[in-house]
Protein backbone atom coordinates (compact mmCIF):
# COMPACT_ATOMS: atom_id res chain seq x y z
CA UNK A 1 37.01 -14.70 69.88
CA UNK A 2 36.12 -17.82 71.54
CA UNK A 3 34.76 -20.83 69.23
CA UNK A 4 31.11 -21.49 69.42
CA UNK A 5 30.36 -24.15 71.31
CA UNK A 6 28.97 -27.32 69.48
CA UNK A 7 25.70 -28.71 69.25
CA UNK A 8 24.57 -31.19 71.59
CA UNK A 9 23.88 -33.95 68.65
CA UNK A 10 27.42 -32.83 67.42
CA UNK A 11 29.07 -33.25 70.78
CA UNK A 12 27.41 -36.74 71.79
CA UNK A 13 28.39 -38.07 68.17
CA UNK A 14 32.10 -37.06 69.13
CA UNK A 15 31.79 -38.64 72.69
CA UNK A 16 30.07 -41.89 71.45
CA UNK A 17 32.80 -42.35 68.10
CA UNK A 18 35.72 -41.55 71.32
CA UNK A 19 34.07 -43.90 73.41
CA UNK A 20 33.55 -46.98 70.64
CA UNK A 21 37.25 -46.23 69.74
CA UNK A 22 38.31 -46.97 73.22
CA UNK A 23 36.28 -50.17 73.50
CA UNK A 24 37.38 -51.29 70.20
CA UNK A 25 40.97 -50.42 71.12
CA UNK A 26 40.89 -52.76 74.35
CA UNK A 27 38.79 -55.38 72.52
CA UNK A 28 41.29 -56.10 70.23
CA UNK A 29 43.98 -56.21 72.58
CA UNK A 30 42.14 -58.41 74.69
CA UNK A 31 41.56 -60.51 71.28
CA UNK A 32 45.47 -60.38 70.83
CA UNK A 33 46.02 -61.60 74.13
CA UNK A 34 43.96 -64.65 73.73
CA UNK A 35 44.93 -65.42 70.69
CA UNK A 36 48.69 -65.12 71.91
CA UNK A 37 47.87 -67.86 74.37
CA UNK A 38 46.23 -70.05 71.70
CA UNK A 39 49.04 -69.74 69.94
CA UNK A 40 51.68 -70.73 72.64
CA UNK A 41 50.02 -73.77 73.17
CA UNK A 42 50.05 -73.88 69.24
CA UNK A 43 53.52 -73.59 69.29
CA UNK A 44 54.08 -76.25 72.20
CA UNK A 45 51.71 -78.67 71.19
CA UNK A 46 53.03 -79.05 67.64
CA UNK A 47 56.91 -77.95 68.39
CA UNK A 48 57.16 -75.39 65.79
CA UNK A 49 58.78 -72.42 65.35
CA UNK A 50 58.76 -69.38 67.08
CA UNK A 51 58.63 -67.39 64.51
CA UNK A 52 55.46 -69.56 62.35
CA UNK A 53 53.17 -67.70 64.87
CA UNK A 54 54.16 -66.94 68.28
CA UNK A 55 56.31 -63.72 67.04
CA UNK A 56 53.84 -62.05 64.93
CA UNK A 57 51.21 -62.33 67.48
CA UNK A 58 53.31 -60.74 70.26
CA UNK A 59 54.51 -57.75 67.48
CA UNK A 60 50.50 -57.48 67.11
CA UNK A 61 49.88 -57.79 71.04
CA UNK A 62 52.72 -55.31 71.40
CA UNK A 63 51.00 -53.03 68.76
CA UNK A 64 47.62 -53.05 69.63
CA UNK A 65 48.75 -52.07 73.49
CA UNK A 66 50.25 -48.92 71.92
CA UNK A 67 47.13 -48.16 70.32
CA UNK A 68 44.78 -48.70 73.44
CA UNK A 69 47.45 -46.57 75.61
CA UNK A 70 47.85 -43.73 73.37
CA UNK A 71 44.16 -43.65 72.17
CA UNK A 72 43.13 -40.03 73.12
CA UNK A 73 46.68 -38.75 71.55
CA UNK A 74 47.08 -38.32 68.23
CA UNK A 75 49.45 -41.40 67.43
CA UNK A 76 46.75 -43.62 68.78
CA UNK A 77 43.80 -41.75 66.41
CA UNK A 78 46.34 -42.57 63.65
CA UNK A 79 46.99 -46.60 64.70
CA UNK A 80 43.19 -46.89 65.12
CA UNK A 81 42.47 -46.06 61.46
CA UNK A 82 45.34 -48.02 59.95
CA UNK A 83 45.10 -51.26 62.50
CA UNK A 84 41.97 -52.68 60.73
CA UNK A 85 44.38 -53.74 58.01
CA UNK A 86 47.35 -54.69 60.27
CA UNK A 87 44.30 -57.08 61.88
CA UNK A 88 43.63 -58.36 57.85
CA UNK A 89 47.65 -59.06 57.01
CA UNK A 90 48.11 -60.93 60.38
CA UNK A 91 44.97 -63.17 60.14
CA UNK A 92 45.29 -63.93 56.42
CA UNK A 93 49.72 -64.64 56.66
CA UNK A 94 48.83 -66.66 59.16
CA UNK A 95 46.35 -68.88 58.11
CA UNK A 96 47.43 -69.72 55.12
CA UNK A 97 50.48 -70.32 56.07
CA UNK A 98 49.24 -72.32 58.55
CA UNK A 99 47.16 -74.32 56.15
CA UNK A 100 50.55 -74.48 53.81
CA UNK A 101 51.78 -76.00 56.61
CA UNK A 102 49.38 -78.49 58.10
CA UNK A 103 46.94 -78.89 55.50
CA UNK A 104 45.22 -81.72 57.67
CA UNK A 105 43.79 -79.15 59.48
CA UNK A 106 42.31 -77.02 56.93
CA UNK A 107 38.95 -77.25 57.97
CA UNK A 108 40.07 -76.42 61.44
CA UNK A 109 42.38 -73.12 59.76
CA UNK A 110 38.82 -72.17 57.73
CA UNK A 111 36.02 -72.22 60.33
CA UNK A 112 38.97 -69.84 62.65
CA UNK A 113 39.59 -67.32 59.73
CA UNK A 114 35.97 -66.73 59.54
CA UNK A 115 35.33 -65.99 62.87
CA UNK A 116 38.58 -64.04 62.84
CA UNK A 117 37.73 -62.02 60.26
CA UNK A 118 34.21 -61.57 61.42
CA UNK A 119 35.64 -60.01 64.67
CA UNK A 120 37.47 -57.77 62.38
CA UNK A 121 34.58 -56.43 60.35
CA UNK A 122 32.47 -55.80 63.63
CA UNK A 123 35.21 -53.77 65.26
CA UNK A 124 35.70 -51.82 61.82
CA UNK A 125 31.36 -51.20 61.99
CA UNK A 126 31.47 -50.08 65.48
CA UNK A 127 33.81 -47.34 65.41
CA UNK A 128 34.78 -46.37 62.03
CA UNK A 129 33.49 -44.40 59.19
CA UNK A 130 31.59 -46.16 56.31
CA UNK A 131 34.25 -46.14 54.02
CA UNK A 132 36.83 -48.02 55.95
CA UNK A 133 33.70 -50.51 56.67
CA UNK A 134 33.48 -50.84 52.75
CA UNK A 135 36.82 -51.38 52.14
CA UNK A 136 37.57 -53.71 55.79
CA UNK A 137 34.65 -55.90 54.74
CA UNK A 138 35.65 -55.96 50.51
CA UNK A 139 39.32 -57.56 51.82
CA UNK A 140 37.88 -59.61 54.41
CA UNK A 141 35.93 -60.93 52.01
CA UNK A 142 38.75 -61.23 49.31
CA UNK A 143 40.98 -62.50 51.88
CA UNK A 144 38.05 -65.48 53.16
CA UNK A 145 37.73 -66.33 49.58
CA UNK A 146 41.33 -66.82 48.94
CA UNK A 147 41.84 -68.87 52.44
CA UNK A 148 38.87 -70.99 51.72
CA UNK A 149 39.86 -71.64 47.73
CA UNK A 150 42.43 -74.06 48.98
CA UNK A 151 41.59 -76.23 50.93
CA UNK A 152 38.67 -77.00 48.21
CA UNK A 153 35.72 -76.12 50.06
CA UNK A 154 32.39 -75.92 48.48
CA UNK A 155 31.10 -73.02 47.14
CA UNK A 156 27.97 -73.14 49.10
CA UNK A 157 30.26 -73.06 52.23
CA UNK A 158 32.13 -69.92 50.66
CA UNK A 159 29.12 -68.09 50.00
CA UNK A 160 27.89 -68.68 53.55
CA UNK A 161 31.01 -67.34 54.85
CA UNK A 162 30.63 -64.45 52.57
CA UNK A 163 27.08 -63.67 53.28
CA UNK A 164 28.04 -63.73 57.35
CA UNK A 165 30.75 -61.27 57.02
CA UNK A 166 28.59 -59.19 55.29
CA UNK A 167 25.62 -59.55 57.52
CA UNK A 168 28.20 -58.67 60.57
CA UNK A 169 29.26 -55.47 58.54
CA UNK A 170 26.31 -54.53 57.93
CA UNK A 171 24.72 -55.33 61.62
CA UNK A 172 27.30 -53.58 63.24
CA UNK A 173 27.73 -50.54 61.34
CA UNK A 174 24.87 -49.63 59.81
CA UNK A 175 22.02 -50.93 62.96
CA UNK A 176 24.28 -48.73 65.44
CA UNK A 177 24.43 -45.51 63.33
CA UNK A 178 20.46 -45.72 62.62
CA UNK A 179 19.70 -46.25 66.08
CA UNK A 180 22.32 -43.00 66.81
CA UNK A 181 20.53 -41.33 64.14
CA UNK A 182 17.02 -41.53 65.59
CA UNK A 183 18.24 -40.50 69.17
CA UNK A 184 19.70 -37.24 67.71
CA UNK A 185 16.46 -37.17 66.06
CA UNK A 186 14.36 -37.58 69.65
CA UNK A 187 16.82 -35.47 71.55
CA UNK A 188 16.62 -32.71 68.80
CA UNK A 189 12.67 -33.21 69.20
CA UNK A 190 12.84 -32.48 72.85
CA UNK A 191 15.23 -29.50 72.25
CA UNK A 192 12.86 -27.67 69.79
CA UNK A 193 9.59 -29.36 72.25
CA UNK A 194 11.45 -26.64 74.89
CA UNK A 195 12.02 -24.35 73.18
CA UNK A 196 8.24 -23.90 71.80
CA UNK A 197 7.31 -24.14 75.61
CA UNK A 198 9.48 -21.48 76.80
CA UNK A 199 8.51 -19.03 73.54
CA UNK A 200 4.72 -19.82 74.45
CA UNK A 201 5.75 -19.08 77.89
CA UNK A 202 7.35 -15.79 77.05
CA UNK A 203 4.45 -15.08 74.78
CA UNK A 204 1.99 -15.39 77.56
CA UNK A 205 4.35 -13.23 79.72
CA UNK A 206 3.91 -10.36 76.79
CA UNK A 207 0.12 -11.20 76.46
CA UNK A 208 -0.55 -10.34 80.37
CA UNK A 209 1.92 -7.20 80.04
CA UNK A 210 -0.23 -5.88 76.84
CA UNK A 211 -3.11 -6.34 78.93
CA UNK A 212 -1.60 -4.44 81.98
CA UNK A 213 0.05 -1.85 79.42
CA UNK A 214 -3.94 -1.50 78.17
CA UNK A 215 -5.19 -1.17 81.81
CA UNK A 216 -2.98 1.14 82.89
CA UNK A 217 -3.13 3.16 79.34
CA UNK A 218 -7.23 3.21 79.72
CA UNK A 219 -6.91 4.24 83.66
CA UNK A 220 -4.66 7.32 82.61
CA UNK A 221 -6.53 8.13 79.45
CA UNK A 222 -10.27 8.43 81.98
CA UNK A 223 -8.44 10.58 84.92
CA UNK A 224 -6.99 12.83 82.25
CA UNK A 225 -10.02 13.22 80.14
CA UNK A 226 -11.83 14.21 83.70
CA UNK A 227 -10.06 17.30 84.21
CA UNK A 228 -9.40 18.08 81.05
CA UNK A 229 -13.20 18.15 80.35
CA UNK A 230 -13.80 20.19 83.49
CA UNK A 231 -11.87 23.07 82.31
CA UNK A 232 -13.63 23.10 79.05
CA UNK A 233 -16.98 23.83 80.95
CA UNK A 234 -15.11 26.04 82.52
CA UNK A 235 -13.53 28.23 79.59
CA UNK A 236 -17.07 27.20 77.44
CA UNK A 237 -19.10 29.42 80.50
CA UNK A 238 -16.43 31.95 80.57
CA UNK A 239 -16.47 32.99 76.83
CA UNK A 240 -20.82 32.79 76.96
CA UNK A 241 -20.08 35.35 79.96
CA UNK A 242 -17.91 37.52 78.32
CA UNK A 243 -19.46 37.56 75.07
CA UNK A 244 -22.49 39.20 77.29
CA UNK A 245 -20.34 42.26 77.96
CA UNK A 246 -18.21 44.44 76.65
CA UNK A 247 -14.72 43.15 76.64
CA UNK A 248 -11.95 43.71 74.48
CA UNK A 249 -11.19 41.50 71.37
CA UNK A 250 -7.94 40.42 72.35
CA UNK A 251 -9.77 38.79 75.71
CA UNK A 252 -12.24 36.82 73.44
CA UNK A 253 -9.25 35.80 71.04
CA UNK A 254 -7.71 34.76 74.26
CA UNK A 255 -9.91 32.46 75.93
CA UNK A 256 -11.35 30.85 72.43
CA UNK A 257 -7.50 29.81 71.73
CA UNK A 258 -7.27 28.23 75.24
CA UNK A 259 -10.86 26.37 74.22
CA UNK A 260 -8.92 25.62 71.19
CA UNK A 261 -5.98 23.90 72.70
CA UNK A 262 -7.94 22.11 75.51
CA UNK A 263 -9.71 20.82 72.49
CA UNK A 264 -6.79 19.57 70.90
CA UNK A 265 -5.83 18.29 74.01
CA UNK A 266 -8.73 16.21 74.43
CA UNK A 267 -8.47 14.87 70.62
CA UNK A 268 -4.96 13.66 71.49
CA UNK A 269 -5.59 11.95 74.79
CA UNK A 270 -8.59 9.88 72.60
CA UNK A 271 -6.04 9.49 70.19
CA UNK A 272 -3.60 8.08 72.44
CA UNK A 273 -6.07 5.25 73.31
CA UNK A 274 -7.24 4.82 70.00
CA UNK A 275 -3.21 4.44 68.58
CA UNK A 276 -2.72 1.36 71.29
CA UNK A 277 -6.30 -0.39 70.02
CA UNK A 278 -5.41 0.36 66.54
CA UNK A 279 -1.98 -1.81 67.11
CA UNK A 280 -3.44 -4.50 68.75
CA UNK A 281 -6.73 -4.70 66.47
CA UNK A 282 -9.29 -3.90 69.60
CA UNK A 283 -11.10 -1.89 67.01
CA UNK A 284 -13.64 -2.64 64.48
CA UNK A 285 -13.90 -0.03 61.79
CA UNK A 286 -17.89 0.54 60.69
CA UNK A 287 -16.95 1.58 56.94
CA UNK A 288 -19.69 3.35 55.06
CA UNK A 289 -19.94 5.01 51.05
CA UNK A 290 -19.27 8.09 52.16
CA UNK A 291 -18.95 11.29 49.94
CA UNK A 292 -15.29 12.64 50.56
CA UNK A 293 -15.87 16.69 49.97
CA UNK A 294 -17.94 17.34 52.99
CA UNK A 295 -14.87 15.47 54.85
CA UNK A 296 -12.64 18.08 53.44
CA UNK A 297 -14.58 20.69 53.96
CA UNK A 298 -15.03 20.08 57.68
CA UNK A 299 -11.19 19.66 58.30
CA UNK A 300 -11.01 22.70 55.68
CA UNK A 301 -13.06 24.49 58.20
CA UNK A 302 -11.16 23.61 61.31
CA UNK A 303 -7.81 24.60 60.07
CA UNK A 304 -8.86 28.14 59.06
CA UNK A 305 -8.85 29.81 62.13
CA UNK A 306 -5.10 28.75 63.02
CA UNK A 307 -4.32 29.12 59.47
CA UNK A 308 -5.46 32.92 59.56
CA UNK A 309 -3.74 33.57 62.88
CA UNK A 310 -0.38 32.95 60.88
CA UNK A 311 -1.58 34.20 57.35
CA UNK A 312 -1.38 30.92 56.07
CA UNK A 313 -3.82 30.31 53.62
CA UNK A 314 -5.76 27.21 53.05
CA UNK A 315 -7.73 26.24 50.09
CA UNK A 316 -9.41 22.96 48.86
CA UNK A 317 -10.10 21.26 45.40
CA UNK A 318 -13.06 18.11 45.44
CA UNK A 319 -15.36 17.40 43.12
CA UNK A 320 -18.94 16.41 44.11
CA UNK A 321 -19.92 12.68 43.76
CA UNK A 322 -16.56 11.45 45.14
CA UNK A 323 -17.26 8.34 47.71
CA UNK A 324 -15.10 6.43 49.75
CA UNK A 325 -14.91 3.38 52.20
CA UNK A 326 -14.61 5.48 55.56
CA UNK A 327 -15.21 5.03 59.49
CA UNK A 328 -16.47 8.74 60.19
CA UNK A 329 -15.20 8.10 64.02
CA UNK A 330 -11.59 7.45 63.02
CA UNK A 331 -10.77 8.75 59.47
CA UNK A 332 -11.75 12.65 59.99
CA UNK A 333 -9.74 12.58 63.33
CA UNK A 334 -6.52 11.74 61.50
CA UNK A 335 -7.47 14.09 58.84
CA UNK A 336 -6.83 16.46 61.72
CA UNK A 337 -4.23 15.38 62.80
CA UNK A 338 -2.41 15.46 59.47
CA UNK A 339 -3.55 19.13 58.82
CA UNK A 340 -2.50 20.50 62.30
CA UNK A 341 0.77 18.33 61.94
CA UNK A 342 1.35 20.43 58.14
CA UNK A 343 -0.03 23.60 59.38
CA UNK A 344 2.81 23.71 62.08
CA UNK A 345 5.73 22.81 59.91
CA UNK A 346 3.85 25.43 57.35
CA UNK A 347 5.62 28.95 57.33
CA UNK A 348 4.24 32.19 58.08
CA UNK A 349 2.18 33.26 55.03
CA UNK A 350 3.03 30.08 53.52
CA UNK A 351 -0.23 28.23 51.46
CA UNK A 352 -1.70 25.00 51.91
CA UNK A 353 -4.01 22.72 49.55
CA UNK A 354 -6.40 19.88 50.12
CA UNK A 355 -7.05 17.50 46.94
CA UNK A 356 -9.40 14.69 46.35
CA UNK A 357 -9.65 12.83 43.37
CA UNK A 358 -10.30 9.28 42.25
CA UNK A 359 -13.00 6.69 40.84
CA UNK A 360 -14.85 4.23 42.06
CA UNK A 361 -11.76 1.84 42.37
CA UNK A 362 -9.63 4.15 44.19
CA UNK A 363 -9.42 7.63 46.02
CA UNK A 364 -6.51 10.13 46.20
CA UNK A 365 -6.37 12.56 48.60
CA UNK A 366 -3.48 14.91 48.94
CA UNK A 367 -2.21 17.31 51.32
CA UNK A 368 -0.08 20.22 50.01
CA UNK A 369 1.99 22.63 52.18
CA UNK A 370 5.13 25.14 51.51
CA UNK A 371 5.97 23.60 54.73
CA UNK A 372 9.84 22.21 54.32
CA UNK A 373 10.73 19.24 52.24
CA UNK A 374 11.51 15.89 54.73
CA UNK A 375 14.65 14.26 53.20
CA UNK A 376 13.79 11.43 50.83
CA UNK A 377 15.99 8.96 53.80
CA UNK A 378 13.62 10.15 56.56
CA UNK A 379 10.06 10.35 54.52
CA UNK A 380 9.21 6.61 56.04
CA UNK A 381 10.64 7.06 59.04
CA UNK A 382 8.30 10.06 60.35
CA UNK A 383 5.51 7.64 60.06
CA UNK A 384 7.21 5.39 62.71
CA UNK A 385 6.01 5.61 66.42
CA UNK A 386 9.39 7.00 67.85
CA UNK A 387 10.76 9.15 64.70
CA UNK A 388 12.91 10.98 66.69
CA UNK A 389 15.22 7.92 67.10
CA UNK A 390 19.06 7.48 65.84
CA UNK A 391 20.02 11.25 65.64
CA UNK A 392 16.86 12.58 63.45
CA UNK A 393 17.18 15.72 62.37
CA UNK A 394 15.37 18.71 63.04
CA UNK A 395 13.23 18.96 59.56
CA UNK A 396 11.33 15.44 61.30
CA UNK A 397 11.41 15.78 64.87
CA UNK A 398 8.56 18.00 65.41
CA UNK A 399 5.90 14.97 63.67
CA UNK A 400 5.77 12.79 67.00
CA UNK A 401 3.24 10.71 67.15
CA UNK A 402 0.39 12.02 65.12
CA UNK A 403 1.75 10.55 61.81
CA UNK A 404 1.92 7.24 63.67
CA UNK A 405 -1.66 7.38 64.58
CA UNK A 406 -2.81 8.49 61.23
CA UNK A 407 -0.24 6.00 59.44
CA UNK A 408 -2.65 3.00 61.61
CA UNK A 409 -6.06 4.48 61.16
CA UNK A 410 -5.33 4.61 56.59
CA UNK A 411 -3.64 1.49 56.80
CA UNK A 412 -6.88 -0.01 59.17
CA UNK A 413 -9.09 2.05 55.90
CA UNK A 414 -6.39 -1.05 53.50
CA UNK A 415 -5.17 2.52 51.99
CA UNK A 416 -1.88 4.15 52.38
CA UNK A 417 -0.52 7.01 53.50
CA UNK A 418 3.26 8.39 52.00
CA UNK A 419 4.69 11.48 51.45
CA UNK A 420 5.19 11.88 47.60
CA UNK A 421 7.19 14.55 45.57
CA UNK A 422 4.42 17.11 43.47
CA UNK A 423 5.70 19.77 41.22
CA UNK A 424 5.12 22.61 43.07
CA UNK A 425 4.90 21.67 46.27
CA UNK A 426 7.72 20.89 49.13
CA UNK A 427 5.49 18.46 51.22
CA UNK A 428 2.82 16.85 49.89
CA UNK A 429 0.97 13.84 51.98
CA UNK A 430 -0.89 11.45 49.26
CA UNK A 431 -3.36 8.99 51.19
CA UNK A 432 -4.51 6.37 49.04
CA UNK A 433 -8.35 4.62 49.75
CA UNK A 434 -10.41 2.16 48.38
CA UNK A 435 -13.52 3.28 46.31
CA UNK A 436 -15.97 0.87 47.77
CA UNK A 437 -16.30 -0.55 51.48
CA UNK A 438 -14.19 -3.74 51.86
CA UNK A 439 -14.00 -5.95 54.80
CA UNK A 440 -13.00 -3.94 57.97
CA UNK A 441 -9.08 -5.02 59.57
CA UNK A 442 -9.92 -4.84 62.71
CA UNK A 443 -11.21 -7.29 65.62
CA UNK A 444 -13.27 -6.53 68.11
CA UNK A 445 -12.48 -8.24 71.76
C-alpha cells in the first residue's frame, strides 16, 4: 500500500526548511570564501604564518563546499546540523588567537567576532530547528563574552553585543517561522473556504434532485391514482348491479375482494407520497385530544373481514376515556398498515389482539399476533426503508415498506414504534404516544 500523500502545509514546510538549507549552505560558503581572501591579505600584509589563519579557513572553505554539494544527500543533511558549531570553533580559535597575537588590534578582532558570530546565529534561525537556535546563540554568546573579556572592554559594550546576537536570533528564527505559521494558517483557510463551497455546491445539486425526485414522485402518484380510481367506480357499480339480482355468493365475495384490494391499492399509492413528505418534513401534523378506542375500533373493524377469510381471529382491549395527541389523516392510516402488515405474517387460525392503555402522560398501544417471532438482530431493521438489504431472511422480507411509513408517521406523533417481547405472544408491535398534544414535527413548505 502506497503512503498517503502529505498535506499541503506539511509539504511546503519540507520544501521551504530544503530550500533555506540550500541558501544557508551557499551563504556560508560564499562567507568562507571571502573571508579566505581577507585572510590572504591577512597573511601577506602582516607576514605570518600559514597556518595562524590561512589553513583553517581553506579546511573550512573546503568543508563548507562539501556541505553545499552534497546538500540533498544524506552526508550533507548531517554536515548542515553539525557545521553551526564547526562555524563557532573556527571564529572563536581564531580570534583569540588573533588577539593573543596582536593585541593592538583588539578592538579591530572584537567589532569582527561580533559580526561573525551574528552571521552565525542568523544562518542557525533561518534553517534550523529551535533547539540548535538555543544552543548556537547560548555559545555565541559564551564565546563573545569570552573574546570581549580580554581585551577589557566595557561592560556596556558586552551587553550590547549580547543583546544584538540575541535580537538576530530571535529576528531570524522566530519572525520567519510566525510569518510561515500564519500562511499555513491562510492557505489552510482557503482549503476549508473550498471545500464549504463545493459541499454547498453539492448540497444544492441534492436540493434540486429532491425537488425533481418530488416532481416526478407527485406526477406518478396523480396518473396512478386516475385509473386506479376509475376502476373503483367501476367494480363500486358492478357490485350495486349485482346485488339487484340473483347471483351467487361466491360472485359477490368476488368482486367485494377486488374493491378491497383496489382499496388497498389506493391507500398505498397515498402512502407512497405521504412516506417522501414525511422524510423531508412537507407535512404539518394537525394533532387533536383524541379518544383512542374508537381508533381501534375502526381499524378493529377493517381487519375483520380478511381476518375471517383466514379464520384468524381479532379481538381488542381499550378502555373508555383514553386520549391521545393524534393527526386523524395520518395516524389511523398507519394503524392499517400495521394490522394488514401482522395479519399477513399471521397464520391460518392464528389470533390477533389490539391493546390500549396509558394516562394522561403517555399512551401504549400494542399489537399482538401468533404471527412468527422476527429475530431480536433484525427487529430494527424491518423498520428501515429497504429491509430486505444484506441477505435478510425470509421471517422479515415480506414487511417492505409499510413499517417504514408507519415508523415516520409515530415518530412525526414524538412516539415510538418497536417490536417488544410479551409473554404470550410471538410478535407484538408496542407504539408509544404522548398523552397531550405537543408541538407538531413537521414543516409546511
Amino acid at each position: 500500500m502506497s503512503p498517503a500523500p502529505a498535506a499541503p502545509s506539511q509539504a511546503h514546510s519540507s520544501i521551504s526548511q530544503a530550500y533555506a538549507l540550500s541558501v544557508t549552505a551557499a551563504i556560508r560558503l560564499a562567507a568562507g570564501i571571502a573571508l579566505l581572501g581577507v585572510a590572504a591579505g591577512w597573511t601577506a600584509m602582516k607576514r605570518i604564518d600559514f597556518g595562524f589563519i590561512l589553513l583553517p579557513m581553506l579546511a573550512y572553505v573546503a568543508l563548507a563546499a562539501t556541505a553545499l554539494a552534497g546538500r540533498h544527500r544524506p552526508l550533507g543533511l548531517r554536515l548542515a546540523l553539525v557545521m553551526p558549531f564547526f562555524d563557532l570553533a573556527l571564529a572563536f580559535v581564531v580570534h583569540q588567537h588573533g588577539i593573543a597575537r596582536f593585541p593592538q588590534h583588539a578592538a579591530s578582532w572584537a567589532v569582527s567576532s561580533l559580526g561573525v558570530f551574528t552571521l552565525i546565529v542568523a544562518l542557525v534561525g533561518l534553517s534550523l530547528s529551535i533547539r540548535l537556535v538555543v544552543a548556537v546563540t547560548l555559545l555565541s554568546v559564551s564565546a563573545q563574552w569570552l573574546i570581549l573579556r580580554d581585551p577589557g572592554i566595557t561592560l556596556y559594550s558586552v551587553l550590547v553585543a549580547t543583546f544584538t546576537i540575541l535580537f538576530v536570533a530571535v529576528a531570524t528564527s522566530a519572525i520567519p517561522r510566525m510569518a510561515a505559521a500564519a500562511i499555513r494558517r491562510e492557505e489552510q483557510a482557503a482549503l476549508t473556504i473550498e471545500s464549504l463551497a463545493r459541499v454547498q455546491a453539492q448540497n444544492r445539486q441534492l436540493e434540486l434532485l429532491q425537488r425533481e425526485k418530488d416532481s416526478l414522485l407527485e406526477i406518478i402518484v396523480h396518473d396512478m391514482r386516475g385509473p386506479v380510481g376509475a376502476a373503483m367506480l367501476s367494480l363500486e357499480y358492478l357490485v350495486i348491479e349485482l346485488k339487484k339480482r340473483p347471483v351467487r355468493a361466491p360472485l359477490l365475495e368476488a368482486t367485494d375482494d377486488a374493491v378491497a384490494t383496489l382499496n388497498s391499492l389506493s391507500s398505498m399509492i397515498s402512502q407512497i407520497l405521504d412516506t417522501s413528505k414525511l422524510e423531508s418534513g412537507r407535512i404539518t401534523l394537525r394533532l387533536d385530544r383524541v379518544e383512542v378506542r374508537p381508533i381501534l375500533e375502526k381499524a378493529l373493524r377493517e381487519a375483520n373481514p380478511r381476518a375471517a377469510s383466514r379464520s384468524i381471529t381479532v379481538a381488542m382491549e381499550a378502555p373508555e376515556g383514553l386520549f391521545a395527541a393524534l393527526d386523524l389523516r395520518l395516524f389511523p392510516r398507519a394503524l392499517e398498515v400495521l394490522t394488514t402488515h401482522l395479519l399477513r405474517h399471521t397464520l391460518e387460525a392464528g389470533r390477533m389482539l389490539l391493546v390500549a392503555t396509558g394516562d394522561s402522560r403517555e399512551v401504549r398501544l400494542s399489537l399482538h399476533s401468533t404471527a412468527p417471532a422476527v429475530p431480536a438482530a433484525e427487529r430494527d431493521r424491518i423498520f428501515d426503508k429497504f429491509p430486505r438489504a444484506d441477505g435478510e431472511s425470509r421471517n422479515t422480507s415480506g414487511w417492505a415498506l409499510g413499517l417504514y411509513f408507519c415508523r415516520l408517521v409515530v415518530s412525526s406523533h414524538q412516539g415510538t414504534i418497536a417490536l417488544e417481547d410479551v409473554d404470550g405472544w410471538p410478535t407484538s408491535f408496542v407504539i408509544r404516544l404522548p398523552g397531550q398534544p405537543r408541538s407538531p414535527s413537521g414543516i409546511f413548505t
